[in-house]
Protein backbone atom coordinates (compact mmCIF):
# COMPACT_ATOMS: atom_id res chain seq x y z
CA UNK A 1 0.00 0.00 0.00
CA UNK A 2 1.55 3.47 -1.30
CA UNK A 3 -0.96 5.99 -0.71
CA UNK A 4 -1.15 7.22 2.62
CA UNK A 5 -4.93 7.36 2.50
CA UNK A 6 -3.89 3.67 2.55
CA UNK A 7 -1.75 3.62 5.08
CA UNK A 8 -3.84 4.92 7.36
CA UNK A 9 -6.53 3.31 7.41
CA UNK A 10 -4.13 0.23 7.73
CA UNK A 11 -2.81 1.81 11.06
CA UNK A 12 -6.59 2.61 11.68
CA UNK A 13 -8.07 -0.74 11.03
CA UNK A 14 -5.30 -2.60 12.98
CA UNK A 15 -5.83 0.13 16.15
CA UNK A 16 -9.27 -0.58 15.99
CA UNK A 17 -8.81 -4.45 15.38
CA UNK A 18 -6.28 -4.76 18.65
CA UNK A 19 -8.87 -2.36 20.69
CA UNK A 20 -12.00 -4.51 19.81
CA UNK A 21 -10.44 -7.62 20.40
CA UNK A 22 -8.79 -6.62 23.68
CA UNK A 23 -12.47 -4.85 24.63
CA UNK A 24 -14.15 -8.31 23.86
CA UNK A 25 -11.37 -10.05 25.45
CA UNK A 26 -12.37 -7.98 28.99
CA UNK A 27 -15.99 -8.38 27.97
CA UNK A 28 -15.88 -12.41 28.24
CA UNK A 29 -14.03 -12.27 31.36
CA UNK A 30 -16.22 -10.07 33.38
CA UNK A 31 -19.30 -11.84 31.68
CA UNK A 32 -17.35 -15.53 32.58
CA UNK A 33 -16.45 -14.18 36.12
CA UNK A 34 -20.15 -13.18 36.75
CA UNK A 35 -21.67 -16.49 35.52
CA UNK A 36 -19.23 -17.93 37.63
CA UNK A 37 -20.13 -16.01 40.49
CA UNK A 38 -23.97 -16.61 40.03
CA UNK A 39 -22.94 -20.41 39.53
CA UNK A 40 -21.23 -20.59 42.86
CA UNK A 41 -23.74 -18.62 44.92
CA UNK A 42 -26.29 -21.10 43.26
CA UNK A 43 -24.25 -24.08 44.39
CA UNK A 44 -23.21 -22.19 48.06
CA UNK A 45 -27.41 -22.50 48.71
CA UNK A 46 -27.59 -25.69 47.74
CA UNK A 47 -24.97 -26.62 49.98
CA UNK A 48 -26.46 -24.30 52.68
CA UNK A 49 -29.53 -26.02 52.24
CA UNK A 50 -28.26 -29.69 52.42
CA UNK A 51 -26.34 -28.81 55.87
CA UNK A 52 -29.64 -27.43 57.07
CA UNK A 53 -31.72 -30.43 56.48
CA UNK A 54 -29.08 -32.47 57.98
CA UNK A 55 -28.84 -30.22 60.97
CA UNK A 56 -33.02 -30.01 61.16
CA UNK A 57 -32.72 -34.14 61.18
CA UNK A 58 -30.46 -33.92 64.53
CA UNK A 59 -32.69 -31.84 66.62
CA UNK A 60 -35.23 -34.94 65.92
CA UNK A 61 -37.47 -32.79 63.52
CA UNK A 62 -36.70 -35.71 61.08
CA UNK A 63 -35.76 -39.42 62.07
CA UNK A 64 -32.07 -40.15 62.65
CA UNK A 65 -29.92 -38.90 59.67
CA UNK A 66 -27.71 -42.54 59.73
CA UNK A 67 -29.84 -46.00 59.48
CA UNK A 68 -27.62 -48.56 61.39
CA UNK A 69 -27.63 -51.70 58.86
CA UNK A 70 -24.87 -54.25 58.62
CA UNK A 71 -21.41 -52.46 59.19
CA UNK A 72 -20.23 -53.56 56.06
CA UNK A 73 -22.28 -51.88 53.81
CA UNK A 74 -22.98 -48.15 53.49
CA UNK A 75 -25.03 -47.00 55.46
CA UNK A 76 -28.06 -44.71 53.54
CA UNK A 77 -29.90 -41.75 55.12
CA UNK A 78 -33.26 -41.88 56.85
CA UNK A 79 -36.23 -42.02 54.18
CA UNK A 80 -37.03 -38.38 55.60
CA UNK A 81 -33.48 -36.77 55.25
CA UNK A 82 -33.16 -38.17 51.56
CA UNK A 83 -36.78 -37.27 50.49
CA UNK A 84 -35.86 -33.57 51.28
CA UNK A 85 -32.44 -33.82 49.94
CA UNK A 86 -34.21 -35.07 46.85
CA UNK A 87 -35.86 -31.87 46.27
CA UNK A 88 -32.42 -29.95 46.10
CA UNK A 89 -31.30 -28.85 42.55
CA UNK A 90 -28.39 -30.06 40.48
CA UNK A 91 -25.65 -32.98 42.01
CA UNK A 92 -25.60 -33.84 45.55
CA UNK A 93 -24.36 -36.19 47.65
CA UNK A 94 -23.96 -37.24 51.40
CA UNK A 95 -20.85 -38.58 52.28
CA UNK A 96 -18.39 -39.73 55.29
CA UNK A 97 -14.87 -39.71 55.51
CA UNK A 98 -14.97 -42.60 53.31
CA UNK A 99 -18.30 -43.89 52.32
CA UNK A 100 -20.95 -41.88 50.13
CA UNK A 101 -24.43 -42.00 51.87
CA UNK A 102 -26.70 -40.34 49.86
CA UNK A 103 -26.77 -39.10 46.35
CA UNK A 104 -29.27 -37.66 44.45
CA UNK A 105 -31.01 -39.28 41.16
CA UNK A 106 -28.95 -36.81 38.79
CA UNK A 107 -26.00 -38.12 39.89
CA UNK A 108 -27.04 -41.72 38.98
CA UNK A 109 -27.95 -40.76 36.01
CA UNK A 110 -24.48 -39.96 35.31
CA UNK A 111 -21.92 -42.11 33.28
CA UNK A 112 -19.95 -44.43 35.80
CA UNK A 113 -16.84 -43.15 34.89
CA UNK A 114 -17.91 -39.99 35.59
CA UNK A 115 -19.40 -41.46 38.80
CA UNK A 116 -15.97 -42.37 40.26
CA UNK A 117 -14.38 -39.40 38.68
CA UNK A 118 -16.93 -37.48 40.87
CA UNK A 119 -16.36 -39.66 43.97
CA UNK A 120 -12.56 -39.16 43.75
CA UNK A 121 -12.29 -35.88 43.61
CA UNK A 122 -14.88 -35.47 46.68
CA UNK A 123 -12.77 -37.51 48.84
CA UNK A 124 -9.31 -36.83 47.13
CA UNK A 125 -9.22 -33.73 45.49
CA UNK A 126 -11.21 -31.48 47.92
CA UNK A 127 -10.37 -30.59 51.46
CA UNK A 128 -11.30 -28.14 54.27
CA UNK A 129 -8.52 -25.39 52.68
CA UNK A 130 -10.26 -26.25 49.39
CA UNK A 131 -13.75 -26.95 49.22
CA UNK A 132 -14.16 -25.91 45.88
CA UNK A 133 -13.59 -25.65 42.03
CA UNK A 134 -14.08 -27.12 38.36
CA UNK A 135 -13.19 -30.79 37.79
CA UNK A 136 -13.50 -32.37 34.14
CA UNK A 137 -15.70 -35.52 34.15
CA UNK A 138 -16.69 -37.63 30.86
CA UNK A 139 -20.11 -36.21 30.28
CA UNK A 140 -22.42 -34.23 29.53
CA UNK A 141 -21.83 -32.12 31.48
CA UNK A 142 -17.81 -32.35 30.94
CA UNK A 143 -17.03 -30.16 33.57
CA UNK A 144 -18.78 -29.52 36.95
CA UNK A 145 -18.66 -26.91 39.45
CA UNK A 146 -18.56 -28.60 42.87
CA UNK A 147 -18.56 -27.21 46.77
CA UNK A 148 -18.29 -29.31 49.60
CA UNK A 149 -19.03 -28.40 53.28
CA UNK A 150 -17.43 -30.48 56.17
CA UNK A 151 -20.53 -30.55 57.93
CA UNK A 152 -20.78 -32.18 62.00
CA UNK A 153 -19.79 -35.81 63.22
CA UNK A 154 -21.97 -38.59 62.39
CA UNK A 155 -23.31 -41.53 64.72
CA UNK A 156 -20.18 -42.96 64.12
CA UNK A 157 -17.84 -39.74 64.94
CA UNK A 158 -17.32 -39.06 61.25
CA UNK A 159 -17.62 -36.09 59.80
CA UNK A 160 -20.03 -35.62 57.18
CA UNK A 161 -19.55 -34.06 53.78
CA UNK A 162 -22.17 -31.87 51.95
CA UNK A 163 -21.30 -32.04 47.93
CA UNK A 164 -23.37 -29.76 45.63
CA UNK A 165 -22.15 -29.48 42.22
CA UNK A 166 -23.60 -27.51 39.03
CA UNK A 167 -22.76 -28.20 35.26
CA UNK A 168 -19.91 -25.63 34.17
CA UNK A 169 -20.20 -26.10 30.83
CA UNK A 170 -22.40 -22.86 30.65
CA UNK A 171 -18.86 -21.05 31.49
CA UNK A 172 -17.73 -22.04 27.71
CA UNK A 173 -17.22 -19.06 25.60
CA UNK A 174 -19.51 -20.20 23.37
CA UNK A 175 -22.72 -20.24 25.94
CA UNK A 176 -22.22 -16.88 27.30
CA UNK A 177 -24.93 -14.70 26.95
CA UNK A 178 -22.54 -11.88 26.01
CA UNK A 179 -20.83 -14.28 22.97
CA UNK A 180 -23.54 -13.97 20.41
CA UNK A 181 -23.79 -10.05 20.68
CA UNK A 182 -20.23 -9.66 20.18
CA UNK A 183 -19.70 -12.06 17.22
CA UNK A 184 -22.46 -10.16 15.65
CA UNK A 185 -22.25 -6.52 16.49
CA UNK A 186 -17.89 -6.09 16.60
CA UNK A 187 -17.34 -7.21 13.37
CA UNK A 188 -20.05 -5.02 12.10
CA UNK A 189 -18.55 -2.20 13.92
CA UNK A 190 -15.03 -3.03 12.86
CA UNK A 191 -16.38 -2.63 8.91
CA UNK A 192 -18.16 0.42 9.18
CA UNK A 193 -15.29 2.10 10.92
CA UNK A 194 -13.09 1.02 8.47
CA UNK A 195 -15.11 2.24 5.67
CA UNK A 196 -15.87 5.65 7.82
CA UNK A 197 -12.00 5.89 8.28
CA UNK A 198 -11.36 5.43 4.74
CA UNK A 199 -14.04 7.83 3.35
CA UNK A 200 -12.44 10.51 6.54
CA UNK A 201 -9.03 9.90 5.44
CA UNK A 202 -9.90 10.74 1.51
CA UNK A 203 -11.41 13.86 3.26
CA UNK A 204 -8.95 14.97 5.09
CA UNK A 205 -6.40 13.93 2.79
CA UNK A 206 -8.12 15.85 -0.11
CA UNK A 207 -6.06 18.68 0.15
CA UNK A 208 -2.62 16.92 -0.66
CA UNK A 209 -4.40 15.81 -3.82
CA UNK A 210 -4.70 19.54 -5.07
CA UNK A 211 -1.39 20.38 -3.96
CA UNK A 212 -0.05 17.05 -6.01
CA UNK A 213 -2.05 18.58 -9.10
CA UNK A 214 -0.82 22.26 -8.47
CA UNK A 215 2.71 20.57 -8.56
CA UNK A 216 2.07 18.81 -11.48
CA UNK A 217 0.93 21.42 -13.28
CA UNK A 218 4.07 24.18 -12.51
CA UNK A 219 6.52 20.99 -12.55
CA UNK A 220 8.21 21.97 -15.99
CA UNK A 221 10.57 24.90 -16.40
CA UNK A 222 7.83 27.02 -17.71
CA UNK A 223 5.08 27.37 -15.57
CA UNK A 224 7.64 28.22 -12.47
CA UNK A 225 5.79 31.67 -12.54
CA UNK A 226 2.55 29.90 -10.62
CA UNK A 227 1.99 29.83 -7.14
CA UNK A 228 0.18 27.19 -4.61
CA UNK A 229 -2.79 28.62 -3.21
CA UNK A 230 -2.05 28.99 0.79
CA UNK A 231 -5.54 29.68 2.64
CA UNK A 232 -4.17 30.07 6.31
CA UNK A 233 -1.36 28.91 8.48
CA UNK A 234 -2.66 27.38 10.98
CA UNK A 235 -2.18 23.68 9.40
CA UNK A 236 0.74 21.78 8.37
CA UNK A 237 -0.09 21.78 4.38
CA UNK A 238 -0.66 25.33 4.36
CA UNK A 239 3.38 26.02 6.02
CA UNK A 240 4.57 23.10 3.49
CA UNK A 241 2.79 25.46 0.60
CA UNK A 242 4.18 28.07 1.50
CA UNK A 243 8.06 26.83 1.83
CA UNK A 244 7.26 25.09 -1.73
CA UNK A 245 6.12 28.43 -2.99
CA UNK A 246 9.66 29.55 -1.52
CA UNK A 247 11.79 27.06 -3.37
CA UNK A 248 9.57 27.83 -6.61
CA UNK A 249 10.89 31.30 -6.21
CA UNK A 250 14.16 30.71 -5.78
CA UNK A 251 14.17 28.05 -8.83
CA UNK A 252 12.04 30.69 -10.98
CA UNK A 253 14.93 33.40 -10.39
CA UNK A 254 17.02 30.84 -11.40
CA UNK A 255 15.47 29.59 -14.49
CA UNK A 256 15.21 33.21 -15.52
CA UNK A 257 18.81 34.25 -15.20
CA UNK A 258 19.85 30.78 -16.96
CA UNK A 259 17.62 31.90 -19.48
CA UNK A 260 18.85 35.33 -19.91
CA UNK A 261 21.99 34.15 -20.03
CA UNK A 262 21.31 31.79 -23.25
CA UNK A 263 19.55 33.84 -24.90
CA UNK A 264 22.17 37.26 -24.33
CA UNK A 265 25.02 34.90 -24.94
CA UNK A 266 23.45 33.11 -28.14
CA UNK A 267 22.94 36.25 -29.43
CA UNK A 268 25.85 38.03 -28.76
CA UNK A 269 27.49 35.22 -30.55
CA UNK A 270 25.88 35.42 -33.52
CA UNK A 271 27.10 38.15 -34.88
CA UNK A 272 31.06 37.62 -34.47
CA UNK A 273 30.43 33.91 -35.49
CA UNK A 274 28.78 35.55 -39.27
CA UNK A 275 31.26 38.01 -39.58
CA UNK A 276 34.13 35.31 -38.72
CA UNK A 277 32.00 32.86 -41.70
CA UNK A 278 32.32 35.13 -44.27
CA UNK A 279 35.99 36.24 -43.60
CA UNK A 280 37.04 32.55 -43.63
CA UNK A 281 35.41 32.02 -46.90
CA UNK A 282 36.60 35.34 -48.43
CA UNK A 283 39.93 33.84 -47.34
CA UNK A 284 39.81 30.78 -49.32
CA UNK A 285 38.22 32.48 -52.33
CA UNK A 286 40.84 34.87 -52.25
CA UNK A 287 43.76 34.94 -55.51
CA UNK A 288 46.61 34.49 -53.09
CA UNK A 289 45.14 31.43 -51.04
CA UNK A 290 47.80 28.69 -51.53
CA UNK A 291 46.98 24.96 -51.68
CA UNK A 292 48.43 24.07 -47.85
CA UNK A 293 46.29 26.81 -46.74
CA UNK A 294 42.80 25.80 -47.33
CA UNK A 295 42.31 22.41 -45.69
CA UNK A 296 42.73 24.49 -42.56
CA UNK A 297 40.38 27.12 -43.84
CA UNK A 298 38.13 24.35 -45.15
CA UNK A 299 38.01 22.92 -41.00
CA UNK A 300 37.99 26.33 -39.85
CA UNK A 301 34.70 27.03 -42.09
CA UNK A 302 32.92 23.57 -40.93
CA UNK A 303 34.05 24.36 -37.07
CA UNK A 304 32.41 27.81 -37.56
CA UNK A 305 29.20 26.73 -39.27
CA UNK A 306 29.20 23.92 -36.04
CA UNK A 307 29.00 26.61 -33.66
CA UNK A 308 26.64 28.65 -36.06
CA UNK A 309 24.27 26.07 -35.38
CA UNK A 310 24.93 25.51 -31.97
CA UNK A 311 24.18 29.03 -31.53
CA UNK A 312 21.24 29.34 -32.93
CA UNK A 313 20.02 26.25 -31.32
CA UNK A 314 20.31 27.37 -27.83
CA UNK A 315 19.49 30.54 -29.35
CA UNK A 316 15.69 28.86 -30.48
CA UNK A 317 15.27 27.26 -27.28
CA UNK A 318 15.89 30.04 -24.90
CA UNK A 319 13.05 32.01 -26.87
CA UNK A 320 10.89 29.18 -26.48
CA UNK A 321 11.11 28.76 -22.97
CA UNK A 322 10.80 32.54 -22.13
CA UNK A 323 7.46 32.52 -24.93
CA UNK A 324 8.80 34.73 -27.38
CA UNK A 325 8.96 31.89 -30.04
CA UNK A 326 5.37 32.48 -32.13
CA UNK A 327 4.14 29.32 -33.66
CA UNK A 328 2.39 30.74 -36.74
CA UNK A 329 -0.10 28.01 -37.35
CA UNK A 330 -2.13 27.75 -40.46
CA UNK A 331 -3.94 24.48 -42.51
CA UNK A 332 -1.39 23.04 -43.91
CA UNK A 333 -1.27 19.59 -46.00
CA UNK A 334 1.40 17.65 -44.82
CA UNK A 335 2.00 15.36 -47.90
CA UNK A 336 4.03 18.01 -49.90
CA UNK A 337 6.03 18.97 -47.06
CA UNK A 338 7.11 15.17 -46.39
CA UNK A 339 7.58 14.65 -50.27
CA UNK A 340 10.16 17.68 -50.03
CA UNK A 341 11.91 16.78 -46.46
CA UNK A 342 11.75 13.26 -48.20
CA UNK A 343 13.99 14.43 -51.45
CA UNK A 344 16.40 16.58 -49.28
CA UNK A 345 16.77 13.39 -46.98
CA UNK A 346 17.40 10.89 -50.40
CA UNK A 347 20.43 13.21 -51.32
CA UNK A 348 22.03 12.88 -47.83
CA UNK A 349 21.33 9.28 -47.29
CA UNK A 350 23.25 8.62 -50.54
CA UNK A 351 26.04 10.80 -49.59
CA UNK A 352 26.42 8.36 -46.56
CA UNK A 353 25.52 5.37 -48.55
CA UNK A 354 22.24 4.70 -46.75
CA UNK A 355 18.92 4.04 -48.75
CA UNK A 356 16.06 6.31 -47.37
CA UNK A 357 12.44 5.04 -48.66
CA UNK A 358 9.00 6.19 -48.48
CA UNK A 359 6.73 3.43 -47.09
CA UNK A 360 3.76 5.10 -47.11
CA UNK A 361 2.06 8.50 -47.58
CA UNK A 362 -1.55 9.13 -46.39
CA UNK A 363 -3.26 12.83 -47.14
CA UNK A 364 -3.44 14.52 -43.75
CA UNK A 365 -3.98 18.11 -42.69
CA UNK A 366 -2.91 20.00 -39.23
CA UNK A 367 -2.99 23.58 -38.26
CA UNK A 368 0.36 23.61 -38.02
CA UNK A 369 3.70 26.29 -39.14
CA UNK A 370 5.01 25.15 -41.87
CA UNK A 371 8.67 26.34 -40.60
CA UNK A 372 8.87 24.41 -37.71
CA UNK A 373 7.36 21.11 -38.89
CA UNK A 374 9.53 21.03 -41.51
CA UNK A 375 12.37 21.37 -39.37
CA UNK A 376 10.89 19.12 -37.08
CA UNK A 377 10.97 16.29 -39.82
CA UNK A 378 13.95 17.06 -41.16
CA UNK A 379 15.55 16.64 -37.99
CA UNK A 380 14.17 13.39 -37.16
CA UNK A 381 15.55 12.38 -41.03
CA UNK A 382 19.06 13.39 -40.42
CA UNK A 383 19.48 12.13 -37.36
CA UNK A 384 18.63 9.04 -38.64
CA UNK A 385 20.75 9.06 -41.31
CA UNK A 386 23.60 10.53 -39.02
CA UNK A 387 23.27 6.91 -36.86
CA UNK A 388 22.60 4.36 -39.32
CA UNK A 389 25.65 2.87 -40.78
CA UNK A 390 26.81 2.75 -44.57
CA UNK A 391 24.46 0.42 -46.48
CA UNK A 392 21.69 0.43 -44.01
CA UNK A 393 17.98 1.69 -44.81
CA UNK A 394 15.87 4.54 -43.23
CA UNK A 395 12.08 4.86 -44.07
CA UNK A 396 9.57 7.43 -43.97
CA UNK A 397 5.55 6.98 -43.75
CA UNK A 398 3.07 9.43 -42.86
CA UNK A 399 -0.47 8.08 -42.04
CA UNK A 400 -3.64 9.25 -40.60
CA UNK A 401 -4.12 7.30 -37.19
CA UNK A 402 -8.07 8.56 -36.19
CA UNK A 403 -7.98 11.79 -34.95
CA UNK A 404 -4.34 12.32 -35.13
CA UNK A 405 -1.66 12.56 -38.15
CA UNK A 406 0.77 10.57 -37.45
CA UNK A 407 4.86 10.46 -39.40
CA UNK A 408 7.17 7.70 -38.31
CA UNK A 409 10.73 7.62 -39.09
CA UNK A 410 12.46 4.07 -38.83
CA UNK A 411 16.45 3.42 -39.01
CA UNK A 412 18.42 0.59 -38.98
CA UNK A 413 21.27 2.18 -37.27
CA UNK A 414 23.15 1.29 -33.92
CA UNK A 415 19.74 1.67 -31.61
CA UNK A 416 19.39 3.00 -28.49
CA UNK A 417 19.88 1.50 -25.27
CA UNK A 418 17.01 0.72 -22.70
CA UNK A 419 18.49 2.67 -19.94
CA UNK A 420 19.24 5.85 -22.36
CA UNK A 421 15.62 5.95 -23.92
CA UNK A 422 14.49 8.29 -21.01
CA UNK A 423 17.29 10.67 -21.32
CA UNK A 424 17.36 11.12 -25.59
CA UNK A 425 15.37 14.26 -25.57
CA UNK A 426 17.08 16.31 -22.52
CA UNK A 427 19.28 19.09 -23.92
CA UNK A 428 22.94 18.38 -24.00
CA UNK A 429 22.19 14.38 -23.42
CA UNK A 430 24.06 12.14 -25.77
CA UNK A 431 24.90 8.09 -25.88
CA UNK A 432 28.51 7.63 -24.22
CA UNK A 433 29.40 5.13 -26.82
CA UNK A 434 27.51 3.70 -29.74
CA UNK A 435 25.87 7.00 -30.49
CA UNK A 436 28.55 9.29 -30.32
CA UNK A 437 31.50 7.22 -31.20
CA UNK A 438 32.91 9.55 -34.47
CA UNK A 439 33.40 13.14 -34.78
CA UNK A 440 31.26 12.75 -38.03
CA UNK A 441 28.27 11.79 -36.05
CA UNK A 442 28.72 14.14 -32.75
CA UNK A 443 26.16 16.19 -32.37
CA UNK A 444 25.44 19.22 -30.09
CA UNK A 445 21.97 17.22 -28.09
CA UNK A 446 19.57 19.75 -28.97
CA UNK A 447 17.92 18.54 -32.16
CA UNK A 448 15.67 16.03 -30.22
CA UNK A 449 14.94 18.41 -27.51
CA UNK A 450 14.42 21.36 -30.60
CA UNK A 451 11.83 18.43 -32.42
CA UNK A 452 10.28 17.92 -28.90
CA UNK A 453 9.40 21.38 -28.43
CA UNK A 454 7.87 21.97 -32.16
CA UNK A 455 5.89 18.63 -31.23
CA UNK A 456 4.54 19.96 -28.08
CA UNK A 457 3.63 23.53 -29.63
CA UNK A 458 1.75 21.65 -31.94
CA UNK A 459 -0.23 20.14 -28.82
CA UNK A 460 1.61 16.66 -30.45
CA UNK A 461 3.20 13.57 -28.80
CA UNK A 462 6.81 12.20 -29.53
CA UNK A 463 7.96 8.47 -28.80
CA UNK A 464 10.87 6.46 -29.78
CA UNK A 465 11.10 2.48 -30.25
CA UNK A 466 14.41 1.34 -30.32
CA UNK A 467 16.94 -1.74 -29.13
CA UNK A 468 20.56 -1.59 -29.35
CA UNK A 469 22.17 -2.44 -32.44
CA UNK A 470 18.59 -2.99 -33.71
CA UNK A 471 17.43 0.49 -35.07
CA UNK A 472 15.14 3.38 -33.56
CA UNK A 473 11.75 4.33 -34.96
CA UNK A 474 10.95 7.86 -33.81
CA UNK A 475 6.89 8.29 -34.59
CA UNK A 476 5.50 11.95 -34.20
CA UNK A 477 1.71 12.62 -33.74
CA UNK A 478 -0.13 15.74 -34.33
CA UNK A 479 -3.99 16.46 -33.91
CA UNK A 480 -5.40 16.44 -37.83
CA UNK A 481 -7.67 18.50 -39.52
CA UNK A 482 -9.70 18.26 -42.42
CA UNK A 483 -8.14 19.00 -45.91
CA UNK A 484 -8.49 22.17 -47.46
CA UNK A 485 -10.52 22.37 -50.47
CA UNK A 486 -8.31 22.10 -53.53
CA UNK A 487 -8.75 24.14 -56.39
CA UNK A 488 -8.45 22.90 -59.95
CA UNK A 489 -8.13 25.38 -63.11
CA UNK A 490 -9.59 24.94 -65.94
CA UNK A 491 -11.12 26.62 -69.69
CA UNK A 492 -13.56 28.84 -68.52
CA UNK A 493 -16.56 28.30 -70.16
């Protein structure tokens, strides 16, 4: 998860998560230690009762509590004592020291093995400092809450034992009454929260997406002149605005001078580099110009028409970055245009030895200047030509693609690598190797940034194709419009 609209309702979710499951962790405990606590109070009365019939059969209200029978066997209750102890809810049971004397029909009805489990742990497990707690039994019920009460001698100078016992299995998680409620309701509450945290967060977070935009629309060099709009400063995006609307400044007065610069110092240099053009060619045209003078004049001229261009490169881009470069649009068919850039680009490729073809050539209109889309087109021509090697091909094809005219321009030159293609239309950004690797074909790195400005003028789209050693196809796109009427002469009638 990347967005922080994301994130945090992540962080919410899991906060919420821990807090609901700790809440319903307390809420089952309290609600266990409460059933608990009515269970024991439950099986404290019976107890209480038991020891109270007992006690009522010693002060002759009922016969004896013991019947003497043979001393070998257990001796029960009196009929009386056990009828009333037969009334009593739940498990209980009468017992000695060793011998059980009375239990109750509910405990019969019990599995034998829980019997004798039951028996144990009233005459092993239990004791005057522990008269109580859960023992497991094979049931139903598997687990049983049971109290004993050493209650007075017997006959015999025993003492008696009063065991009540409840089923515990109502303490099971399940069988709370608080269980279903909570299955049902947290969950419910967890998912609307969530979904109230995420619609919150897009809320609150709404903001950042219009500063994002405002970025994204003054992120190029030219639009460093807008501003992000700062309502107050009371909140954290408003002081960020307003240190980005610092460091805009700052970059914008930097732009400018950089700018300035370019554009004083391109044309500045014009003029010395002309006058220093036509001296050098008056030179070598000149009666007294020997023979070992005019290969240096000849490299002199070519270093000087270089920088000529160079110049008036930079010279070209500085004007269109500060606006002062007018695109004169106007309908214009583009099939003449490519037939002419296609003729200029023939003669070059066969100075180089390089076939240049037309594959195809669809009529198509744009409202376009004539100017620069020409030299838009021828620069994507010789630069292909400039990087395709002697007996390679380079073709041309201008088609209409829907609402767009579209000219591609395919060599079969040395290619570009994947890790340069981002990079091929930043000023000043050449290959290292493969694409710079003669003097011949060393440019200055302007012409794709020059073709990528005329493009976007033209409210067009330039992409490249290409794989090392494989070729480049450079494909330019350009909203079309329809053709202009053509108008055919003729006799008059």
């Amino acid at each position: 998860m990347r967005s922080i609209r994301a994130r945090l309702t992540l962080a919410y979710a899991i906060a919420l998560g821990v807090t609901l499951l700790v809440f319903a962790a307390v809420m089952v405990s309290a609600s266990r230690r409460a059933a608990q606590n009515v269970l024991q109070r439950r099986v404290d009365n019976v107890v209480m009762l038991g020891s109270a019939i007992l006690e009522q059969a010693g002060t002759s209200l009922f016969e004896s509590v013991v019947v003497a029978e043979d001393p070998g066997a257990s001796p029960p209750l009196s009929a009386s004592v056990g009828s009333r102890l037969a009334t009593l809810p739940g498990y209980v049971i009468i017992a000695d020291s060793s011998r059980l004397l009375y239990a109750t029909a509910s405990v019969a009805q019990l599995s034998p093995k829980a019997q004798a489990q039951l028996r144990q742990a009233v005459f092993r497990v239990f004791t005057p400092a522990q008269p109580a707690g859960i023992i497991t039994i094979d049931g139903p019920p598997t687990r049983l809450f049971v109290q004993v009460a050493f209650d007075r001698p017997s006959q015999r100078g025993s003492g008696l034992r009063v065991v009540a016992a409840e089923s515990a299995d109502e303490l099971d998680l399940v069988r709370l009454d608080i269980f279903a409620p909570i299955l049902v309701t947290f969950p419910l509450i967890f998912l609307l929260s969530v979904i109230a945290a995420w619609g919150l967060a897009g809320v609150n977070l709404e903001p950042v997406d219009h500063l994002i935009a405002d970025l994204e629309a003054i992120e190029d060099g030219r639009s460093l002149h807008r501003r992000l709009p700062v309502e107050t400063d009371e909140n954290e995006l408003d002081r960020l605005a307003e240190r980005i609307n610092a460091m805009i400044a700052r970059l914008e007065g930097s732009f400018a001078a950089l700018r300035r610069f370019t554009a004083d110092a391109s044309h500045e240099l014009k003029t010395p580099l002309t006058v220093l053009r036509a001296d050098i060619e008056r030179a070598m045209t000149a009666p007294g110009a020997g023979g070992d003078q005019l290969p240096a004049l000849e490299e002199a001229l070519a270093e000087t028409a270089r920088m000529a261009d160079l110049v008036d490169s930079l010279l070209t881009l500085a004007r269109a970055d500060e606006g002062r470069f007018d695109i004169h649009r106007e309908p214009l068919e583009l099939v003449p245009m490519v037939e002419d850039v296609f003729e200029t680009a023939q003669i070059l490729g066969e100075e180089a030895g390089i076939t240049v073809t037309l594959l195809a050539l669809e009529p198509v209109a744009v409202q376009g200047d004539p100017v620069r889309l020409r030299q838009l087109f021828l620069n994507l021509l010789t630069n292909a030509i400039k990087y395709t090697s002697r007996g390679g091909t380079v073709t041309v094809a201008l088609e209409r693609r829907g609402e767009f005219a579209a000219l591609a321009v395919h060599d079969t030159g040395v290619g570009i690598a994947a890790a340069d293609l981002p990079y091929i239309f930043d000023r000043f950004w050449r290959a290292d190797r493969a694409r710079s690797r003669s003097a011949e074909r060393g440019g200055f790195g302007l012409g794709l940034a020059i073709a990528q400005w005329i493009t976007h003028a033209h409210g067009g789209t330039i992409t490249v194709a290409s794989r090392l050693g494989r070729g480049s196809t450079f494909t330019v796109t350009i909203p079309a419009t329809a053709l202009p009427p053509r108008v055919e002469s003729g006799a008059a009638d």
